[in-house]
Protein backbone atom coordinates (compact mmCIF):
# COMPACT_ATOMS: atom_id res chain seq x y z
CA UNK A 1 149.89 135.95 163.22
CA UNK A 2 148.51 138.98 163.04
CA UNK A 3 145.91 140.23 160.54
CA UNK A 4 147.67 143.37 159.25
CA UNK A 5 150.93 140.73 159.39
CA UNK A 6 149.75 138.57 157.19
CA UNK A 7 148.16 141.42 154.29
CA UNK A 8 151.95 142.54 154.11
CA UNK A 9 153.32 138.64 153.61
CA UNK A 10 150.59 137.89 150.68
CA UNK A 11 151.43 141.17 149.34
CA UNK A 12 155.03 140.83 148.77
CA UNK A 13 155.07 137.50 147.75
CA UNK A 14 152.66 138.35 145.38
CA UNK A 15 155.46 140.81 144.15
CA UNK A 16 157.69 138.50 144.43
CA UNK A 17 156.12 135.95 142.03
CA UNK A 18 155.16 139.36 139.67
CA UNK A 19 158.65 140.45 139.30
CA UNK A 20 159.68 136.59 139.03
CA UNK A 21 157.75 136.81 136.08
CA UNK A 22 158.86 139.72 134.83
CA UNK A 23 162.63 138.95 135.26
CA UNK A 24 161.82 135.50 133.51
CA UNK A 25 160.42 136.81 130.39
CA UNK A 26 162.03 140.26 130.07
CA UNK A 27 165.73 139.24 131.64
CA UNK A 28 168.42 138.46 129.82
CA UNK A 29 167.47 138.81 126.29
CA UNK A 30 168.77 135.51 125.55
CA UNK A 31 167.85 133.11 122.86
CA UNK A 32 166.35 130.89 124.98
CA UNK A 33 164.05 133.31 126.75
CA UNK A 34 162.84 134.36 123.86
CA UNK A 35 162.12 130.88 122.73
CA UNK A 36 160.13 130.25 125.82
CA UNK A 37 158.46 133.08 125.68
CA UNK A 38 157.15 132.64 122.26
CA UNK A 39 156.31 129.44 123.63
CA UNK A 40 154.12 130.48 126.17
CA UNK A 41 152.68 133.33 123.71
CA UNK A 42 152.14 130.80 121.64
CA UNK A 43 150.45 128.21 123.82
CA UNK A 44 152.70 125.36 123.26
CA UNK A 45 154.44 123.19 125.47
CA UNK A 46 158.15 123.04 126.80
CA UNK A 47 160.24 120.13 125.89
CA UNK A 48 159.93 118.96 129.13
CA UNK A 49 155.90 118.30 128.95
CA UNK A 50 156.24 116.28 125.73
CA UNK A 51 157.30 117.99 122.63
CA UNK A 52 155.63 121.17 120.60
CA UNK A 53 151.59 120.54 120.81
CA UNK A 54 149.68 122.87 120.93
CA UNK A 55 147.00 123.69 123.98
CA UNK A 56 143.41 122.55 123.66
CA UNK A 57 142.84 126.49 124.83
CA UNK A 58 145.02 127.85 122.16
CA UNK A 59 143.68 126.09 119.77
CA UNK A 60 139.98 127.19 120.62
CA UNK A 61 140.71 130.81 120.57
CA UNK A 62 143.14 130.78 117.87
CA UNK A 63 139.79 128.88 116.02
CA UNK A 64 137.64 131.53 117.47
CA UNK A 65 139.83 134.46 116.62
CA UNK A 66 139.42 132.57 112.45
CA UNK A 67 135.86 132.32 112.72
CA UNK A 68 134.68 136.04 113.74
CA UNK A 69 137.40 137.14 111.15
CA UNK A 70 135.42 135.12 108.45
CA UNK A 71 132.13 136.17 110.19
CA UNK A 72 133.18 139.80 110.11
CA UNK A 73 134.16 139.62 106.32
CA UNK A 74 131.04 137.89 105.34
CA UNK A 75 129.26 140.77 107.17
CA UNK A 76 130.88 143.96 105.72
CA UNK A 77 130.22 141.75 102.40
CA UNK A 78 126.59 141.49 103.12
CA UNK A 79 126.24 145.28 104.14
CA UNK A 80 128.00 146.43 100.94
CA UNK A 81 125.66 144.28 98.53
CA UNK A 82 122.64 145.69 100.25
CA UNK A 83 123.77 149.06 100.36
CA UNK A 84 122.41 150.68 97.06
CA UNK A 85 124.77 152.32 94.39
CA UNK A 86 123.22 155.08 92.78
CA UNK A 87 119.78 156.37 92.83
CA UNK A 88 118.88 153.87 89.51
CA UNK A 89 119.57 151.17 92.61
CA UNK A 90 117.83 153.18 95.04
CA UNK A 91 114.70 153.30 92.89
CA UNK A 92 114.91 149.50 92.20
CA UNK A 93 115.32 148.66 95.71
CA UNK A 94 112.22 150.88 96.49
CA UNK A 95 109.95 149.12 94.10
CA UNK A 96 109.49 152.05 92.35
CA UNK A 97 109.43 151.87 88.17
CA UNK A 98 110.47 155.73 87.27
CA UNK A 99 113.07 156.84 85.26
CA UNK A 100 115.89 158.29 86.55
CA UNK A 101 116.13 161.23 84.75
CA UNK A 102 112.48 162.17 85.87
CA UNK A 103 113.66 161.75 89.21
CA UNK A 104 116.08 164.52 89.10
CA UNK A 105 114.09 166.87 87.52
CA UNK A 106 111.36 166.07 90.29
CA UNK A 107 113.98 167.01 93.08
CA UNK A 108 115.74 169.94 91.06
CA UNK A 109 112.26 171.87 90.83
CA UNK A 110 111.74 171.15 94.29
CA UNK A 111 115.10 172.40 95.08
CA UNK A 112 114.75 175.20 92.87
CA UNK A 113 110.58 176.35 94.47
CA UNK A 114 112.56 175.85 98.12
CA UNK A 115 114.79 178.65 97.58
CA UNK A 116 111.99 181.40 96.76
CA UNK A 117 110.08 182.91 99.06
């Protein structure tokens, strides 16, 4: 066969097996398409391959998917404790043993002297 020949006969029936697909899970709209498709969503296998158990793949990422959740929560946990509250927490944080009150007469002034020329 012919080079350019054989580019168009991998090409459509690679669109052939693309719209088989297609027609196979969007088709019909009938109960039991929907079932298998939820199926193969889902990662499970048809009746035909031995009942309703679950891939070894599904169940990795599904456990994957769980554990960056978690890790992602116990992050955005972490970041909020260590973020400080107020300038009382600020001070603490900084080592720093001043009252607050001081403070904000400190920066006041030294908003006040920025403003005059």
């Amino acid at each position: 066969m012919d080079g350019n020949l054989m580019i168009y006969v991998v090409g459509g029936l690679a669109f052939l097996a693309l719209a088989g697909l297609g027609l196979a899970f969007t088709g019909g709209e009938s109960d039991v398409a929907v079932k298998r498709a939820r199926q193969i969503k889902e990662g499970k296998k048809g009746k035909g391959r031995g009942g309703p158990e679950t891939d070894s793949n599904s169940q990795r990422r599904r456990q994957t998917q769980q554990m960056l959740k978690k890790l992602r929560q116990q992050d955005a946990a972490r970041r909020k404790s260590l973020m400080p509250q107020d300038i009382k927490a600020k001070l603490t944080q900084a080592g720093l043993d001043v009252k607050t009150g001081n403070v904000l007469a400190i920066l006041g002034r030294a908003g006040r002297d920025a403003g005059r020329p």
